[in-house]
Protein backbone atom coordinates (compact mmCIF):
# COMPACT_ATOMS: atom_id res chain seq x y z
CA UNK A 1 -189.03 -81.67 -165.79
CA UNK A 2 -189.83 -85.11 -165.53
CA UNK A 3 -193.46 -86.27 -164.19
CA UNK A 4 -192.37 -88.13 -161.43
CA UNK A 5 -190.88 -84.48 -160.51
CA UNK A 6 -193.97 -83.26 -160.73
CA UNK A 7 -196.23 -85.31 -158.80
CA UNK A 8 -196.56 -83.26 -155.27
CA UNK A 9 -194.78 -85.59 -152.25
CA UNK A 10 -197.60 -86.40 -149.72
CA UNK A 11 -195.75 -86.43 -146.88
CA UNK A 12 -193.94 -83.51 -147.57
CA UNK A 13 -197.39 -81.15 -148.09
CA UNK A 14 -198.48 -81.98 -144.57
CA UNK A 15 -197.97 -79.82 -141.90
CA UNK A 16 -195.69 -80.65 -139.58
CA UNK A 17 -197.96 -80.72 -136.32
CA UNK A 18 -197.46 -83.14 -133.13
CA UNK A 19 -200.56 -84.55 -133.42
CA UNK A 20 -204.22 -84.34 -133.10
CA UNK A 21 -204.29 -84.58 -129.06
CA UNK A 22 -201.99 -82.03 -129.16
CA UNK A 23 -202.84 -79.91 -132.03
CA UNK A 24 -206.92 -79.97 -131.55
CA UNK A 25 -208.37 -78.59 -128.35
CA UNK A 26 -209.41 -81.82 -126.15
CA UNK A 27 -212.50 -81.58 -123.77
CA UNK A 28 -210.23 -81.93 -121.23
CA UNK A 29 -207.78 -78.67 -122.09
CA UNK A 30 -210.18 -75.66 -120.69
CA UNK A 31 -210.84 -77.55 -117.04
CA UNK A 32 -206.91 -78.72 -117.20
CA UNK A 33 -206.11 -74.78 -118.04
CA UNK A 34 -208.68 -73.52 -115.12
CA UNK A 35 -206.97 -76.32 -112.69
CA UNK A 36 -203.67 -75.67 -114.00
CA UNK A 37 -204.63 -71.29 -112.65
CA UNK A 38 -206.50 -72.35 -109.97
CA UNK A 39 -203.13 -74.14 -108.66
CA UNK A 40 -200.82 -71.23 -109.30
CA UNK A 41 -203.63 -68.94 -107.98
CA UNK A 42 -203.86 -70.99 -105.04
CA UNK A 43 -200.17 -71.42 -104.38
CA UNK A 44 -199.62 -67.38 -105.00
CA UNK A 45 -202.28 -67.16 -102.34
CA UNK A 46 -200.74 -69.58 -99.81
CA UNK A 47 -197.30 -68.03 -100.44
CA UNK A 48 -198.76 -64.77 -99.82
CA UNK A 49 -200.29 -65.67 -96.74
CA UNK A 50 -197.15 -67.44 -95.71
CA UNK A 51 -195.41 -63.88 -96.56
CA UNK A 52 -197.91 -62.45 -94.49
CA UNK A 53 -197.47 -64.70 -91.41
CA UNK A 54 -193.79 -63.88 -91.23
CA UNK A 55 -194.05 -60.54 -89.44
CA UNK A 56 -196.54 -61.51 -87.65
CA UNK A 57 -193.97 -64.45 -85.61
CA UNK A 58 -191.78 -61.44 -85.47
CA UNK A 59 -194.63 -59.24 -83.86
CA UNK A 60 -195.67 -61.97 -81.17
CA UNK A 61 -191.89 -62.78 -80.30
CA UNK A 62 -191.38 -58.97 -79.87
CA UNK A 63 -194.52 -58.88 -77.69
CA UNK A 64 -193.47 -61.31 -75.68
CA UNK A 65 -189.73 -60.01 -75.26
CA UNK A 66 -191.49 -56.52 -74.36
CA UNK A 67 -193.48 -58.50 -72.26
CA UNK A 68 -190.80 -60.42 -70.25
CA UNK A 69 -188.79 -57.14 -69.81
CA UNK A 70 -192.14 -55.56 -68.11
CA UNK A 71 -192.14 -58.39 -65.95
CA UNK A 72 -188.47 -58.66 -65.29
CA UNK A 73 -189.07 -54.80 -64.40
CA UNK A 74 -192.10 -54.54 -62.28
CA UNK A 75 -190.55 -57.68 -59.85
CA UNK A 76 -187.18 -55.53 -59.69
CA UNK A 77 -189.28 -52.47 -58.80
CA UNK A 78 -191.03 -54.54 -56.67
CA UNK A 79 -187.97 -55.90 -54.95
CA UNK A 80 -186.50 -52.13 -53.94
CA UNK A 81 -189.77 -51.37 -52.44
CA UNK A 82 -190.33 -54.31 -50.77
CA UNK A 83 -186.28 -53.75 -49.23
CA UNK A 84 -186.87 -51.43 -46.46
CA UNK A 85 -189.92 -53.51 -45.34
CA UNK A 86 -187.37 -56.76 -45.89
CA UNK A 87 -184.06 -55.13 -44.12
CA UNK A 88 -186.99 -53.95 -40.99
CA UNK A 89 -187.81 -57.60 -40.56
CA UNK A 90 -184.46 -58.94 -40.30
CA UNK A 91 -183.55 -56.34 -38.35
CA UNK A 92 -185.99 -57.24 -35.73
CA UNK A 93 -184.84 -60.81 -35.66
CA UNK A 94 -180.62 -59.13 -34.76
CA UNK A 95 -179.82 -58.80 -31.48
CA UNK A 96 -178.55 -55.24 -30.31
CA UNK A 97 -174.75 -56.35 -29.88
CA UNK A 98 -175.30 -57.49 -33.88
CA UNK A 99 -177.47 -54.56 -35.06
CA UNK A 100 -174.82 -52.04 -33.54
CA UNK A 101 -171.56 -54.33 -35.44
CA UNK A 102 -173.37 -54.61 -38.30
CA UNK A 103 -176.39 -54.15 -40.91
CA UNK A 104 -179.24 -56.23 -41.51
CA UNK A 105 -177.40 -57.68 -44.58
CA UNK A 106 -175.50 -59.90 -42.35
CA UNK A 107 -177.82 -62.32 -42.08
CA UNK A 108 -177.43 -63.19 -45.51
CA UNK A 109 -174.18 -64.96 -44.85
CA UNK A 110 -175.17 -65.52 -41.10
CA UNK A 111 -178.64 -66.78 -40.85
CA UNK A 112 -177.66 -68.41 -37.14
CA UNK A 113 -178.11 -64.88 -35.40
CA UNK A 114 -181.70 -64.48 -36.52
CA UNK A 115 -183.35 -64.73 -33.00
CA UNK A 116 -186.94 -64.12 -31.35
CA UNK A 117 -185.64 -62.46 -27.74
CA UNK A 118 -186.72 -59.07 -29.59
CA UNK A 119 -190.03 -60.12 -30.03
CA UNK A 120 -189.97 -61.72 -26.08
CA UNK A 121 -189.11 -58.53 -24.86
CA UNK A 122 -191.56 -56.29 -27.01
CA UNK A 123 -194.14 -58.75 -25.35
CA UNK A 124 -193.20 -57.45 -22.24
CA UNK A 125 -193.02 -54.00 -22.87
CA UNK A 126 -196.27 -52.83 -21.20
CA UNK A 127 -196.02 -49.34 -23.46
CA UNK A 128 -195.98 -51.28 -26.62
CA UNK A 129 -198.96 -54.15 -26.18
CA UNK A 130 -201.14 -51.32 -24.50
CA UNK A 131 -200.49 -49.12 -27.55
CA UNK A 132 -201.16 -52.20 -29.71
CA UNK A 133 -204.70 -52.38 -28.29
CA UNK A 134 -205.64 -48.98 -27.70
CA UNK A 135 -204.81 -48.24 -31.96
CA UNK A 136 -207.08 -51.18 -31.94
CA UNK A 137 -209.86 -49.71 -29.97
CA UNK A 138 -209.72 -46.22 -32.10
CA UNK A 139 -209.39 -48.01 -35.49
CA UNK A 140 -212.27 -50.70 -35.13
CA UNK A 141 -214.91 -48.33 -33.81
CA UNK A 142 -214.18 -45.12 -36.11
CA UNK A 143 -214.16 -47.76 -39.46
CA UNK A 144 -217.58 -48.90 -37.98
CA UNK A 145 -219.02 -45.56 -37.66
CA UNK A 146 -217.91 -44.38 -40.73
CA UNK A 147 -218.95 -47.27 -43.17
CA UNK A 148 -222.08 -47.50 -41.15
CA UNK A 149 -222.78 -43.34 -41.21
CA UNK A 150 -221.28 -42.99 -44.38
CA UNK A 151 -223.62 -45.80 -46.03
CA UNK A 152 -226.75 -44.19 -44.54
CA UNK A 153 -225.84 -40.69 -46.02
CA UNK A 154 -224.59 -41.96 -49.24
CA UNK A 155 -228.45 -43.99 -49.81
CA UNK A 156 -229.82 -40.52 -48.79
CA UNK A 157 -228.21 -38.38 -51.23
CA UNK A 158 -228.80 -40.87 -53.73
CA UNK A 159 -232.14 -41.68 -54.07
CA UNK A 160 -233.86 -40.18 -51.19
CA UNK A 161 -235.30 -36.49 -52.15
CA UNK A 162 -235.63 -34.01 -49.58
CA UNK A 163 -235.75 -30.19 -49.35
CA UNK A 164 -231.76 -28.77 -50.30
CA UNK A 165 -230.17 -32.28 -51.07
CA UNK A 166 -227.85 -31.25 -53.65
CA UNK A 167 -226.56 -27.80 -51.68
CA UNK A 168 -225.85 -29.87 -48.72
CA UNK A 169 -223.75 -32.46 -50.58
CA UNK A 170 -222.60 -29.71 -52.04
CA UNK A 171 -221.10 -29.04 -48.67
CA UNK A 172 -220.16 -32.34 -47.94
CA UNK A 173 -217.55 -32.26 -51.01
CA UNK A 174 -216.74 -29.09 -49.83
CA UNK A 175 -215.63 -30.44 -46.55
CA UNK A 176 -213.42 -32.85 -48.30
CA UNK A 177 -210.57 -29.87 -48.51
CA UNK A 178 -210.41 -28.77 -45.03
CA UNK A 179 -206.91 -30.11 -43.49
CA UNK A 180 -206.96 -31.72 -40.36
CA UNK A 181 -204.10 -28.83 -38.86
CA UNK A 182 -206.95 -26.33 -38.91
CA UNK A 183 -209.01 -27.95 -36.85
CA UNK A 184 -206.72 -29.22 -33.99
CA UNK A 185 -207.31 -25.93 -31.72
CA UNK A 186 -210.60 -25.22 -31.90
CA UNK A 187 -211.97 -29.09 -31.17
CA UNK A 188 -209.03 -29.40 -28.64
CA UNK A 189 -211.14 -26.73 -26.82
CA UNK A 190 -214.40 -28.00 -27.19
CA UNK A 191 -213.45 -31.60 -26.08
CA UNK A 192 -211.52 -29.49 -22.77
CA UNK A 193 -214.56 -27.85 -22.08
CA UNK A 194 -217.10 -31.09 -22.47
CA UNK A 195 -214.60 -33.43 -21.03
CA UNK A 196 -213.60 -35.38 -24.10
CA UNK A 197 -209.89 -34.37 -24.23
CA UNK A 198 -206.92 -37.09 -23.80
CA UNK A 199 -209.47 -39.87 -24.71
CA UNK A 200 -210.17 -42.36 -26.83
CA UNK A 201 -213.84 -41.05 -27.36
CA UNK A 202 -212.41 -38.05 -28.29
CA UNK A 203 -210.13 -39.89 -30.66
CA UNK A 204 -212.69 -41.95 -32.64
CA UNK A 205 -215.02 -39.03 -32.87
CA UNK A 206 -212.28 -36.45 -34.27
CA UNK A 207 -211.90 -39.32 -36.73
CA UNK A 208 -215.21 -40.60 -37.75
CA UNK A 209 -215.45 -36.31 -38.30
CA UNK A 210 -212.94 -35.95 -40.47
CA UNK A 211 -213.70 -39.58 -42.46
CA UNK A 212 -217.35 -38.88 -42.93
CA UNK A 213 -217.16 -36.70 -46.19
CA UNK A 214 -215.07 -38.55 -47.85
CA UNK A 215 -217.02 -41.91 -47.07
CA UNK A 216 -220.57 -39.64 -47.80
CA UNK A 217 -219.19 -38.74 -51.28
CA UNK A 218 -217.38 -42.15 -52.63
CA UNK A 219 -220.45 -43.77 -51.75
CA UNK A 220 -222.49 -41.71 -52.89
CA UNK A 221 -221.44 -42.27 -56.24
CA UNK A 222 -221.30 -45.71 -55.91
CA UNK A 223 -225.08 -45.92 -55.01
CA UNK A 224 -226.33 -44.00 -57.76
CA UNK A 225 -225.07 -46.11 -60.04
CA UNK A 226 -227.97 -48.58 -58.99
CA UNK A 227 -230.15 -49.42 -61.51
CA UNK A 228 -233.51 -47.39 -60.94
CA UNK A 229 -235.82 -50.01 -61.87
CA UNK A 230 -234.41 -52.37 -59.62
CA UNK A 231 -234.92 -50.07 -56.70
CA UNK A 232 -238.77 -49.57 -58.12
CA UNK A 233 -239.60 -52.77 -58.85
CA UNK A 234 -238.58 -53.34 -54.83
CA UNK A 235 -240.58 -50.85 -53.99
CA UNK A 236 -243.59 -52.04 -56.00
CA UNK A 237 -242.80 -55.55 -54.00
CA UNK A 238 -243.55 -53.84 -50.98
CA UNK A 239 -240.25 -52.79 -49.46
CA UNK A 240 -239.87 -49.95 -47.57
CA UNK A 241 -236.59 -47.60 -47.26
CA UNK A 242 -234.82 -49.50 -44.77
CA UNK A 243 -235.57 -52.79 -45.78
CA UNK A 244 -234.57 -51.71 -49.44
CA UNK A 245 -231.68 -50.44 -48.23
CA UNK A 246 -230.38 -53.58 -46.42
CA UNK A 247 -231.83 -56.05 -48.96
CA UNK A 248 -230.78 -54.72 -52.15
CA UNK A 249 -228.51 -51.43 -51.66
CA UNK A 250 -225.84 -52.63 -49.26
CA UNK A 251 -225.21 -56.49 -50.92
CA UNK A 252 -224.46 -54.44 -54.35
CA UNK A 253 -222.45 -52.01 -52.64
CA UNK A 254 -220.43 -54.53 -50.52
CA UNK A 255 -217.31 -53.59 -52.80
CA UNK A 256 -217.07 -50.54 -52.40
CA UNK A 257 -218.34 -50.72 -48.40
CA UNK A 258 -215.30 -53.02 -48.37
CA UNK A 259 -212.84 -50.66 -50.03
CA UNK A 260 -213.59 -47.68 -47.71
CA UNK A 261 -213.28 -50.13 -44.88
CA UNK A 262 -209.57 -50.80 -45.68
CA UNK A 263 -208.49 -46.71 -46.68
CA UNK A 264 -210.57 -45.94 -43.17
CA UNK A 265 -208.86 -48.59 -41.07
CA UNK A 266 -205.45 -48.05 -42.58
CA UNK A 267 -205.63 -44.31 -41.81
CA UNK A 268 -206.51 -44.42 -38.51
CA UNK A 269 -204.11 -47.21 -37.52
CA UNK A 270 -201.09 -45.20 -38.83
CA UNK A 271 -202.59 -41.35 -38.16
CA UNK A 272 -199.78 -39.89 -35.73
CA UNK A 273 -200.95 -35.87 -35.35
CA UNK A 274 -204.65 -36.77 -34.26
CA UNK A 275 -203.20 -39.07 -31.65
CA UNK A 276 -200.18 -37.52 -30.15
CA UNK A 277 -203.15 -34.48 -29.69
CA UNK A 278 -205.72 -36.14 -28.87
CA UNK A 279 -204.83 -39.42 -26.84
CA UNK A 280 -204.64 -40.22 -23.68
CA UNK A 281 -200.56 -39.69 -23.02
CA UNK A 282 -200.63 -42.07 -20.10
CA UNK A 283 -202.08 -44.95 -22.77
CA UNK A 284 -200.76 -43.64 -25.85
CA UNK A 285 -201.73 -45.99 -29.83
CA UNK A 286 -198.74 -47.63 -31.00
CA UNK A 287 -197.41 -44.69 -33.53
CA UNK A 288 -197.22 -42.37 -30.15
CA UNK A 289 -195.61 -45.31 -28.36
CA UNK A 290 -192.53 -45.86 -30.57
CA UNK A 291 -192.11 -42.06 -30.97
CA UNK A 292 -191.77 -41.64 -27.71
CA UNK A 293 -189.60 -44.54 -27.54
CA UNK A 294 -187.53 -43.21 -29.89
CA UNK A 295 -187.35 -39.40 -28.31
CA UNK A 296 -186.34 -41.32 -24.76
CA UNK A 297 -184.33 -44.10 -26.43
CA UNK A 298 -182.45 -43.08 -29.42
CA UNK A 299 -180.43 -46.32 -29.72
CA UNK A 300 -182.77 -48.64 -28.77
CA UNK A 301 -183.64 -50.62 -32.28
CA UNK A 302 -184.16 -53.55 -30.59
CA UNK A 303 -187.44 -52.63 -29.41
CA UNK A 304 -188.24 -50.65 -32.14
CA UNK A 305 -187.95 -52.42 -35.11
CA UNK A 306 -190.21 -55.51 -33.81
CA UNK A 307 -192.77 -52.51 -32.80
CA UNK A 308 -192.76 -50.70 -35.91
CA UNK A 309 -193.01 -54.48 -37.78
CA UNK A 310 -195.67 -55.26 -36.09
CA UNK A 311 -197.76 -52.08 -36.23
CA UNK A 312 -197.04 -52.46 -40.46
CA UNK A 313 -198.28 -55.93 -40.09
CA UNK A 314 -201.67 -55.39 -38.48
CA UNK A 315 -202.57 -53.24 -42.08
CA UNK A 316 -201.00 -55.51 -43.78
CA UNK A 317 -203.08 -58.77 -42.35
CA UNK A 318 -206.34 -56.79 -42.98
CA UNK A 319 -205.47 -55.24 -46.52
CA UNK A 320 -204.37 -59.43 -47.59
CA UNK A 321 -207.60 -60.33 -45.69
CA UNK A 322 -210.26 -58.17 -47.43
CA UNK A 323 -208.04 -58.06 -50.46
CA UNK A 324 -210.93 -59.70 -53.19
CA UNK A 325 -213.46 -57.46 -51.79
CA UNK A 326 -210.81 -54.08 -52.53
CA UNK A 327 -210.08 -54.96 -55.96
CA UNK A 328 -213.78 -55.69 -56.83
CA UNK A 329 -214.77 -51.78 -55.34
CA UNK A 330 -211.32 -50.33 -57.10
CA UNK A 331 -212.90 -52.33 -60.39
CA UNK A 332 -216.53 -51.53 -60.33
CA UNK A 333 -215.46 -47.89 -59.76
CA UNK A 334 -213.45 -47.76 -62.75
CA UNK A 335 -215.69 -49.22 -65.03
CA UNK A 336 -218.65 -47.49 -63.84
């Protein structure tokens, strides 16, 4: 072996590496290795979260499909109930020759035969605009008595105390069962003997009777809901019963005063037993009227649809009216 065989090669005893920047561990490697995780940490996070989103689109776009069928539903419901009220109208716009040749639906393709002379006529039915104000002058008075009566007893069993309180509300809920059929003999007696049969005294009071316990109790509950210390620190202002009762008692229960309003007035205006009963027959309220209308008159709808429109109307007009003041009762009831 010759000695220029022997001598080791140089560059073939090094190591084959790529270099020192790559070989040795730069400053920079450990925060380029903790950026280069923090990335694909980051970006699994975002694509997880991204992941995540996905059903939640598909959620929100089922809600709101759910949703748009609920409302697509409710104004179809809506629509069938509202159809007798909407087939009553037109039909009180048809003249008889037109009501007896057809159905209200032919106005649908005929509006030119809508026409008023109905209405002209009802107007000069006697019967009907003397019914219209004499269910006027039973409703208006009995709603009066029994908000008014009903808002006195309802402060009393609240936060009055006196001897037997809770047996007689007691009674007053007991009350609330009694039908009205068991009591048309016996009071049609009494008002024969005292002179208050076949009038509308007799009327309102048979009413306000009858509405009392249910006005005593709702309110009741309503009142006691009051805050004590408001009530004492009125009475440590100097207030006495009555005044605390119209200062501070009846503006925070003006909802529910409201709501009782509307049931009382609505229940009167369309009550048919008490009146045919108890009502003068000569001056009958407007539910009487078109009975008898109809029990004399079997064929005449041209009188009785604008009457029976315009007795639905009148609740109607008040219910629309005092509308804010129901839902804020119906909503402080519920929560409470």
């Amino acid at each position: 072996m010759s000695g220029t065989d022997a001598t080791p090669d140089p560059t073939a005893a090094e190591p084959t590496y790529a270099g020192p920047a790559q070989a040795g561990p730069s400053p920079a490697g450990p925060a380029r290795a903790e950026s280069t995780s923090a990335g694909s940490s980051s970006a699994g996070s975002s694509s997880a979260v991204l992941a995540g989103t996905g059903p939640s689109y598909a959620a929100r776009a089922s809600a709101r499909l759910a949703g748009g069928a609920l409302r697509v539903f409710l104004v179809v419901a809506a629509l069938f109930w509202l159809l007798p009220t909407l087939g009553l109208l037109l039909s009180s716009f048809l003249s008889p020759t037109d009501l007896n040749n057809g159905g209200w639906w032919q106005v649908l393709t005929a509006p030119s035969r809508l026409t008023a002379d109905n209405y002209e006529r009802l107007l000069a039915n006697d019967t009907i605009t003397g019914s219209l104000l004499g269910t006027f002058a039973i409703a208006v008075p009995t709603t009066l008595l029994v908000v008014t009566l009903g808002a006195f007893a309802g402060y009393a069993f609240a936060w009055l105390e006196f001897p037997g309180r809770d047996r007689l509300f007691l009674v007053v809920v007991g009350l609330l069962v009694v039908p009205v059929q068991v009591a048309l003999i016996p009071v049609s007696e009494l008002f024969g003997s005292i002179g208050l049969f076949e009038t509308t005294a007799g009327v309102v009071l048979f009413h306000t009777a009858f509405g009392l316990p249910f006005a005593v109790f709702l309110l009741r509950n309503f009142f006691a809901e009051i805050p004590r210390e408001l009530l004492e620190a009125a009475r440590l202002d100097g207030a006495g019963e009555l005044r605390l009762f119209a200062r501070v008692v009846l503006p925070l229960g003006a909802p529910a005063i409201a709501s009782l309003g509307i049931f009382q007035f609505l229940w009167v205006w369309n009550d048919m037993l008490v009146a045919l009963v108890f009502a003068d027959s000569a001056h009958p309220p407007v539910t009487v009227a078109l009975q008898q209308q109809v029990r004399q008159f079997g064929n005449n709808i041209d009188v009785l649809a604008p009457g029976a429109f315009l007795s639905m109307a009148v609740p109607l007009v008040v219910f629309f009216a005092f509308q804010r003041q129901f839902v804020s009762g119906v909503m402080a009831g519920a929560i409470k």
